[in-house]
N, C-alpha and C. Protein backbone atom coordinates (compact mmCIF):
# COMPACT_ATOMS: atom_id res chain seq x y z
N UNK A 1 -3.01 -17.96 8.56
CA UNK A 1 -4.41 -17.63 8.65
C UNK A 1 -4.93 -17.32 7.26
N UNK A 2 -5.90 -17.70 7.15
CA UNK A 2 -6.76 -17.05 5.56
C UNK A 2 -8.34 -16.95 6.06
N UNK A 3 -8.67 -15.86 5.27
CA UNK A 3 -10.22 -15.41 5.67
C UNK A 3 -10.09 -13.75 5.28
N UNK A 4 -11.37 -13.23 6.03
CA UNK A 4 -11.39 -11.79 5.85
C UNK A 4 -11.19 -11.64 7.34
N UNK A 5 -10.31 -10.38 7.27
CA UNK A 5 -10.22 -9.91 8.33
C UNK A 5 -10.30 -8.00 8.81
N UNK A 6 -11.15 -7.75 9.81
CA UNK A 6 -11.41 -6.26 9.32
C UNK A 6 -10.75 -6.16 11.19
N UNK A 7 -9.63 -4.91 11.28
CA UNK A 7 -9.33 -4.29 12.48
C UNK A 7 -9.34 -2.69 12.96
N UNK A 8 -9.53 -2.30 13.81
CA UNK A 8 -9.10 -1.03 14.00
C UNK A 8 -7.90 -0.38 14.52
N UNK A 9 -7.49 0.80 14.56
CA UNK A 9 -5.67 0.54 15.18
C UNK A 9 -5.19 0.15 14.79
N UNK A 10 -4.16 -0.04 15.05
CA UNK A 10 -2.90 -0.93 14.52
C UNK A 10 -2.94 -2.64 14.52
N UNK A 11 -2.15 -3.29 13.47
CA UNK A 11 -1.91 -4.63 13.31
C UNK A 11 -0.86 -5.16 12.95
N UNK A 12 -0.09 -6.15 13.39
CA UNK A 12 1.37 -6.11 12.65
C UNK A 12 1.09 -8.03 12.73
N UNK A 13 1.52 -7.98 11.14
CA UNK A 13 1.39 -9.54 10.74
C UNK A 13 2.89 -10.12 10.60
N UNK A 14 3.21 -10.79 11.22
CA UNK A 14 4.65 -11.46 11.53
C UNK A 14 4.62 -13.02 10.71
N UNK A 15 3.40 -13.49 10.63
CA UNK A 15 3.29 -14.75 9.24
C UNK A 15 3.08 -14.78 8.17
N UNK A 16 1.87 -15.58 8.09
CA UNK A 16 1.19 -15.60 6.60
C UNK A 16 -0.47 -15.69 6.25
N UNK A 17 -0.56 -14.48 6.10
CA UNK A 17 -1.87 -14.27 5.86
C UNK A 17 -2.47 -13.96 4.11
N UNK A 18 -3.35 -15.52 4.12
CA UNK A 18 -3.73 -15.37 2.75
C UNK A 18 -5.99 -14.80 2.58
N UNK A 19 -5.99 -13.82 1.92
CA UNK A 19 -7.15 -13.72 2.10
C UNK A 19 -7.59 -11.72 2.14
N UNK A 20 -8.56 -11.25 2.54
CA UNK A 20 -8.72 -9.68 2.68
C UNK A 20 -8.57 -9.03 3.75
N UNK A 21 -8.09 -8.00 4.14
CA UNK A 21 -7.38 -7.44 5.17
C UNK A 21 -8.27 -5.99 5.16
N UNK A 22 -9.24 -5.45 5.70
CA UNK A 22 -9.76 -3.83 5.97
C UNK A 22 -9.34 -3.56 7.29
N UNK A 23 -8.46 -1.84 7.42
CA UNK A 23 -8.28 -1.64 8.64
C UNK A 23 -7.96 -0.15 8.94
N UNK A 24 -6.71 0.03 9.71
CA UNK A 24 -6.08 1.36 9.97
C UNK A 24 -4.65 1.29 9.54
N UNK A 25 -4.07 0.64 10.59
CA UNK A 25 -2.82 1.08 10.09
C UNK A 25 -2.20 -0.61 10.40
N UNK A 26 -1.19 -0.48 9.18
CA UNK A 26 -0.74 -1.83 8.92
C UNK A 26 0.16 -2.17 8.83
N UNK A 27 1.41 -3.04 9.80
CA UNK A 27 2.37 -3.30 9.46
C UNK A 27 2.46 -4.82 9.32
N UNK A 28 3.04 -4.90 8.24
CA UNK A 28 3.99 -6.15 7.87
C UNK A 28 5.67 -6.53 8.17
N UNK A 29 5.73 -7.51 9.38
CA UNK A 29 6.84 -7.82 9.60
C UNK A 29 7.62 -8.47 8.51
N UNK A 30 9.12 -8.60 9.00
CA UNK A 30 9.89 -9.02 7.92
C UNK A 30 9.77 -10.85 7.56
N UNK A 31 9.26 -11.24 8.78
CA UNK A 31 8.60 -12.42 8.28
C UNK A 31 7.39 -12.71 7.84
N UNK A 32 6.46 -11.58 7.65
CA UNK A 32 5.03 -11.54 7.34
C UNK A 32 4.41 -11.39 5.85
N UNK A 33 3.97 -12.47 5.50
CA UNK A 33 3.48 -12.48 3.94
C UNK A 33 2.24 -11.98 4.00
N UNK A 34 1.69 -11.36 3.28
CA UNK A 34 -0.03 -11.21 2.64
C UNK A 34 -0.30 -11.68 1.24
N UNK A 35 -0.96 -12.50 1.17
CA UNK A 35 -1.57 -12.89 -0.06
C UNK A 35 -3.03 -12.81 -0.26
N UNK A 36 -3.41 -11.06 -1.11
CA UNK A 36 -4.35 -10.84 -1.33
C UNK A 36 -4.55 -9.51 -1.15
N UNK A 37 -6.04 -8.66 -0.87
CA UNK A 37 -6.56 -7.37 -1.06
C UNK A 37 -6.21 -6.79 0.45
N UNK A 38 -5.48 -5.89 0.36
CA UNK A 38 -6.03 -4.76 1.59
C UNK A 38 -6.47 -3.24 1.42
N UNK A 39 -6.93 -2.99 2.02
CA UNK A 39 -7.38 -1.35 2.24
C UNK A 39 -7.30 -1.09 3.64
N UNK A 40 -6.50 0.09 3.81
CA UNK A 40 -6.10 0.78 4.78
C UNK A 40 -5.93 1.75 4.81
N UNK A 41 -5.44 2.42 6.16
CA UNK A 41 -5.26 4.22 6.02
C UNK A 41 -3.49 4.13 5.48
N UNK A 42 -2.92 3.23 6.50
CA UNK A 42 -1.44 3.13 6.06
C UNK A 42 -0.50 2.03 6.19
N UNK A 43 0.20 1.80 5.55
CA UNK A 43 0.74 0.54 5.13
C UNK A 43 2.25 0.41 5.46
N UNK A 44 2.93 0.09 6.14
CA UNK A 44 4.57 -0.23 5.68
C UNK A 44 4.54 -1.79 6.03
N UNK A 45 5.39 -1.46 5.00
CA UNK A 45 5.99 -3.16 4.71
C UNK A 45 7.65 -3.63 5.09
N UNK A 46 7.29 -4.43 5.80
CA UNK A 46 9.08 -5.16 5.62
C UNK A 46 9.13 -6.66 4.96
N UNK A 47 7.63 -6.69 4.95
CA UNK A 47 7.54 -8.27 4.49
C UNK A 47 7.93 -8.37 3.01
N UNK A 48 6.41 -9.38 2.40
CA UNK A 48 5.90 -9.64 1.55
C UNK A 48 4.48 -9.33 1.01
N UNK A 49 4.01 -8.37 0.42
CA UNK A 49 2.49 -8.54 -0.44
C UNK A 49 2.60 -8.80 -1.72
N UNK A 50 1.44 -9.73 -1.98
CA UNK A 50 1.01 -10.33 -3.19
C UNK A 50 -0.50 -9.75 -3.24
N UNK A 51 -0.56 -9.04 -4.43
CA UNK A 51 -2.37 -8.65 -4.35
C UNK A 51 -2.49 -7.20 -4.81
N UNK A 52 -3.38 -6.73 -4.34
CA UNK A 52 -4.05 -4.91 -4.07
C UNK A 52 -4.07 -4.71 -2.71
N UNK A 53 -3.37 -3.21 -2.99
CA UNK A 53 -3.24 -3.10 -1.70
C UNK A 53 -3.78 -1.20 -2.05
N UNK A 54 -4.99 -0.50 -1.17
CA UNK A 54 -5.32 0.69 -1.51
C UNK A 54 -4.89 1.30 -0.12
N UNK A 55 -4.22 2.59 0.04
CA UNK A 55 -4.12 3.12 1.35
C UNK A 55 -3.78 4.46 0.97
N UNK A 56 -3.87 5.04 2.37
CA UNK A 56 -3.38 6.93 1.91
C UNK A 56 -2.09 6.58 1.69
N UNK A 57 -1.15 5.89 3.03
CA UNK A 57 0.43 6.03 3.10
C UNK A 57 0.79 4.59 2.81
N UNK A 58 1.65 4.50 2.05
CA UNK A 58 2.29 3.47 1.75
C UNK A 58 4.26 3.53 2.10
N UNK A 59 4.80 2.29 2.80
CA UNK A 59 5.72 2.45 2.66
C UNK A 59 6.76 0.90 2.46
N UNK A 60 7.62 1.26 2.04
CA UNK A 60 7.76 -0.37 1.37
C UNK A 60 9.40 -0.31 1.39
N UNK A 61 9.71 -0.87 2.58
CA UNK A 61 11.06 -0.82 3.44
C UNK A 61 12.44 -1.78 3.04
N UNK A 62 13.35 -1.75 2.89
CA UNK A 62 14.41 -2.18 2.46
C UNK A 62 14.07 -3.52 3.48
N UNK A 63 14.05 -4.89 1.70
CA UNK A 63 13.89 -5.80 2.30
C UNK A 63 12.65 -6.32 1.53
N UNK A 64 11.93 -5.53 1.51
CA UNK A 64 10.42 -5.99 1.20
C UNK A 64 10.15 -6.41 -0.60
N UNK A 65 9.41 -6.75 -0.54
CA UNK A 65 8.64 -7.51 -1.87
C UNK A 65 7.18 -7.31 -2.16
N UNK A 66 6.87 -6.36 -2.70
CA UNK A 66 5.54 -6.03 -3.21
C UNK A 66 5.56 -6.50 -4.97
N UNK A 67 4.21 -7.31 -4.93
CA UNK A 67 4.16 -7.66 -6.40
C UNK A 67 2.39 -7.33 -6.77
N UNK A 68 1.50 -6.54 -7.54
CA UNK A 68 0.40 -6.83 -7.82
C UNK A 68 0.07 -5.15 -7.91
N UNK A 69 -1.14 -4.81 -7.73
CA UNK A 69 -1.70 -3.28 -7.70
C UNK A 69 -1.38 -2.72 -6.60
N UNK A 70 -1.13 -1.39 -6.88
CA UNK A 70 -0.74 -0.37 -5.73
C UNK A 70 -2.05 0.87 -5.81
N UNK A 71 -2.62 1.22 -4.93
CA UNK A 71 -3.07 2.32 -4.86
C UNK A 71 -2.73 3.41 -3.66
N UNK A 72 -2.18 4.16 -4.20
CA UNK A 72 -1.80 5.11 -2.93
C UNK A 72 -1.70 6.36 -2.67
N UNK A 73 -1.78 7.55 -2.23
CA UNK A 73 -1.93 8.88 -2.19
C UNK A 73 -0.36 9.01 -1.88
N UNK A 74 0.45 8.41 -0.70
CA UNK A 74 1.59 8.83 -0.50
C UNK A 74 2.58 7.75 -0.61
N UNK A 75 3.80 7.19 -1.19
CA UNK A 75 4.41 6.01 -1.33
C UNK A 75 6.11 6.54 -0.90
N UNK A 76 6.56 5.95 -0.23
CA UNK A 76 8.07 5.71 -0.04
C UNK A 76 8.49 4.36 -0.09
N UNK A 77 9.66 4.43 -1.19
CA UNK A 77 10.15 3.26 -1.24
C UNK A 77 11.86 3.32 -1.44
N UNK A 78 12.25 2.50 0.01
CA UNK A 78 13.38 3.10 0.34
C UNK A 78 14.69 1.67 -0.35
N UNK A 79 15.79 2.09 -0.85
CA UNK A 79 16.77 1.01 -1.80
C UNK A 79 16.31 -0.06 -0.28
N UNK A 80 16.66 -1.38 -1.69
CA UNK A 80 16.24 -2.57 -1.47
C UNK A 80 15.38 -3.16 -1.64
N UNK A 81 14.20 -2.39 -1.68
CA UNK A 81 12.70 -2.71 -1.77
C UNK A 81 12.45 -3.42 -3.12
N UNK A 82 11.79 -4.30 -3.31
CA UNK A 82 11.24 -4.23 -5.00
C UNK A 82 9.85 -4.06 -4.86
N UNK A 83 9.73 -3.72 -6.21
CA UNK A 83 8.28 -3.29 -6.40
C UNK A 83 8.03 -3.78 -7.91
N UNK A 84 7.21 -4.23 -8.06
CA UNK A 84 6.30 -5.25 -9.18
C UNK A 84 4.92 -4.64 -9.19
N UNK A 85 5.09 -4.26 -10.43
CA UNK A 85 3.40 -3.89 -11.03
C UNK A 85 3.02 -2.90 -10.93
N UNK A 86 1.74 -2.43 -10.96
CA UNK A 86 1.07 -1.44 -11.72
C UNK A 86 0.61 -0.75 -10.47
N UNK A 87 1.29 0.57 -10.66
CA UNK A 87 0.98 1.58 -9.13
C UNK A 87 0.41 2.84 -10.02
N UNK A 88 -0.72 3.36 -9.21
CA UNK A 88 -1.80 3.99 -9.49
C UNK A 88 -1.34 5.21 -8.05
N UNK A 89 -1.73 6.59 -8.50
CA UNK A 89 -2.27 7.55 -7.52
C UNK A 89 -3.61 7.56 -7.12
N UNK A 90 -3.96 7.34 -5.84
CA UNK A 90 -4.89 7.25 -5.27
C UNK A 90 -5.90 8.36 -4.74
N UNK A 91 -6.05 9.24 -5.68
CA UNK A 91 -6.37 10.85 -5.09
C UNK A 91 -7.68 11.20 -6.30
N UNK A 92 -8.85 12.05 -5.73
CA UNK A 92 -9.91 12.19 -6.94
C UNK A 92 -9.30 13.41 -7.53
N UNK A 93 -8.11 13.95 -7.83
CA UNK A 93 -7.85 15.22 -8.78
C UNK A 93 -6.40 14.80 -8.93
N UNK A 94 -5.92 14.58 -9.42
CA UNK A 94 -4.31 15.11 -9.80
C UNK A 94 -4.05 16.12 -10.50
N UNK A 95 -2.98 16.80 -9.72
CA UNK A 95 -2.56 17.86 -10.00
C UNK A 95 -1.34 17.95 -10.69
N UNK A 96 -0.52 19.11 -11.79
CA UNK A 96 0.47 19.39 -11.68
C UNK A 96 1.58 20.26 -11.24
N UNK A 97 2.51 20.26 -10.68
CA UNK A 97 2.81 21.45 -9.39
C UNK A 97 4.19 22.07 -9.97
N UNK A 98 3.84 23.56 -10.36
CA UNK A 98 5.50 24.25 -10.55
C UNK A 98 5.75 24.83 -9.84
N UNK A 99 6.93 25.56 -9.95
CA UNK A 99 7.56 26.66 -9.14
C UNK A 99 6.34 27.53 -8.50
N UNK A 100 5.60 27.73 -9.50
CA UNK A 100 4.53 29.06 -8.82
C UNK A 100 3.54 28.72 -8.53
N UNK A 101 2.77 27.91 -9.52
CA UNK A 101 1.33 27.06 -9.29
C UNK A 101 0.91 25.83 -9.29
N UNK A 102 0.27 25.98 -8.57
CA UNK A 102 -0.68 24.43 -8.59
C UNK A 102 -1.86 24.30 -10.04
N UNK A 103 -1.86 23.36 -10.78
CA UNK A 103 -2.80 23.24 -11.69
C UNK A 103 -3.10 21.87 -11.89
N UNK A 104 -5.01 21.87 -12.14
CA UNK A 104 -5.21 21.41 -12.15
C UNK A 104 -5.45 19.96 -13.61
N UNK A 105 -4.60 18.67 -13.61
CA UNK A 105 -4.74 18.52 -15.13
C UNK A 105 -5.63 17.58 -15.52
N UNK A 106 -6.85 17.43 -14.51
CA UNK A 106 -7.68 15.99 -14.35
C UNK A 106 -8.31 15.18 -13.41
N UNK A 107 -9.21 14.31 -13.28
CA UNK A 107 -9.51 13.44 -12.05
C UNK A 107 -8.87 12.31 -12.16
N UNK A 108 -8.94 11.41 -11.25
CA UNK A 108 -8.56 10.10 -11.48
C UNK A 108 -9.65 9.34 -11.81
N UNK A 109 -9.47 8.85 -12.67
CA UNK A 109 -10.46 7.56 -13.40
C UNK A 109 -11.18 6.66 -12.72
N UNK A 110 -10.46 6.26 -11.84
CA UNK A 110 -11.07 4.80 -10.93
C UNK A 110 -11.62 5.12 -9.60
């Protein structure tokens, strides 16, 4: 399939989808490619993405192949996985966190 595609709930792509993806929650099977932009609330992967991909949760599962921009508030990436390219925190403040305090060292840029 290629086009834009916008869902609510859940979606799980088991082929190959080239094109933009807006939704909720997103899984990519282990036979499922994306080639191109998504934004979502949350992401795991067993597949393949090629592209940007912006979400709160990201997770990128032994097996998988992510290559292009990452934006994400929360990321697990468990051995096996690869990961290619330029991953960004997805949050308007980053913080730095010690033993005692939380401080604040900035916004995010983008």
């Amino acid at each position: 399939m290629q086009g834009e595609m916008k869902f609510c709930g859940s979606m799980r792509i088991d082929g190959m989808f080239d094109g933009t993806l807006h939704g909720e929650h997103l899984i990519i099977g282990g036979c499922g490619t994306v080639h191109g932009d998504i934004s979502c609330i949350s992401c795991i992967c067993h597949g393949q993405i090629h592209g940007q991909l912006a979400a709160d949760s990201t997770e990128l599962k032994n097996g998988s192949f992510f290559e292009g921009t990452l934006l994400t508030r929360g990321l697990s990436v468990e051995p096996g996985a690869t990961l290619n390219g330029d991953v960004r925190q997805h949050e308007e403040e980053i913080h730095l966190i010690n033993e005692d305090s939380v401080e604040k060292i900035g916004t995010d840029p983008t």
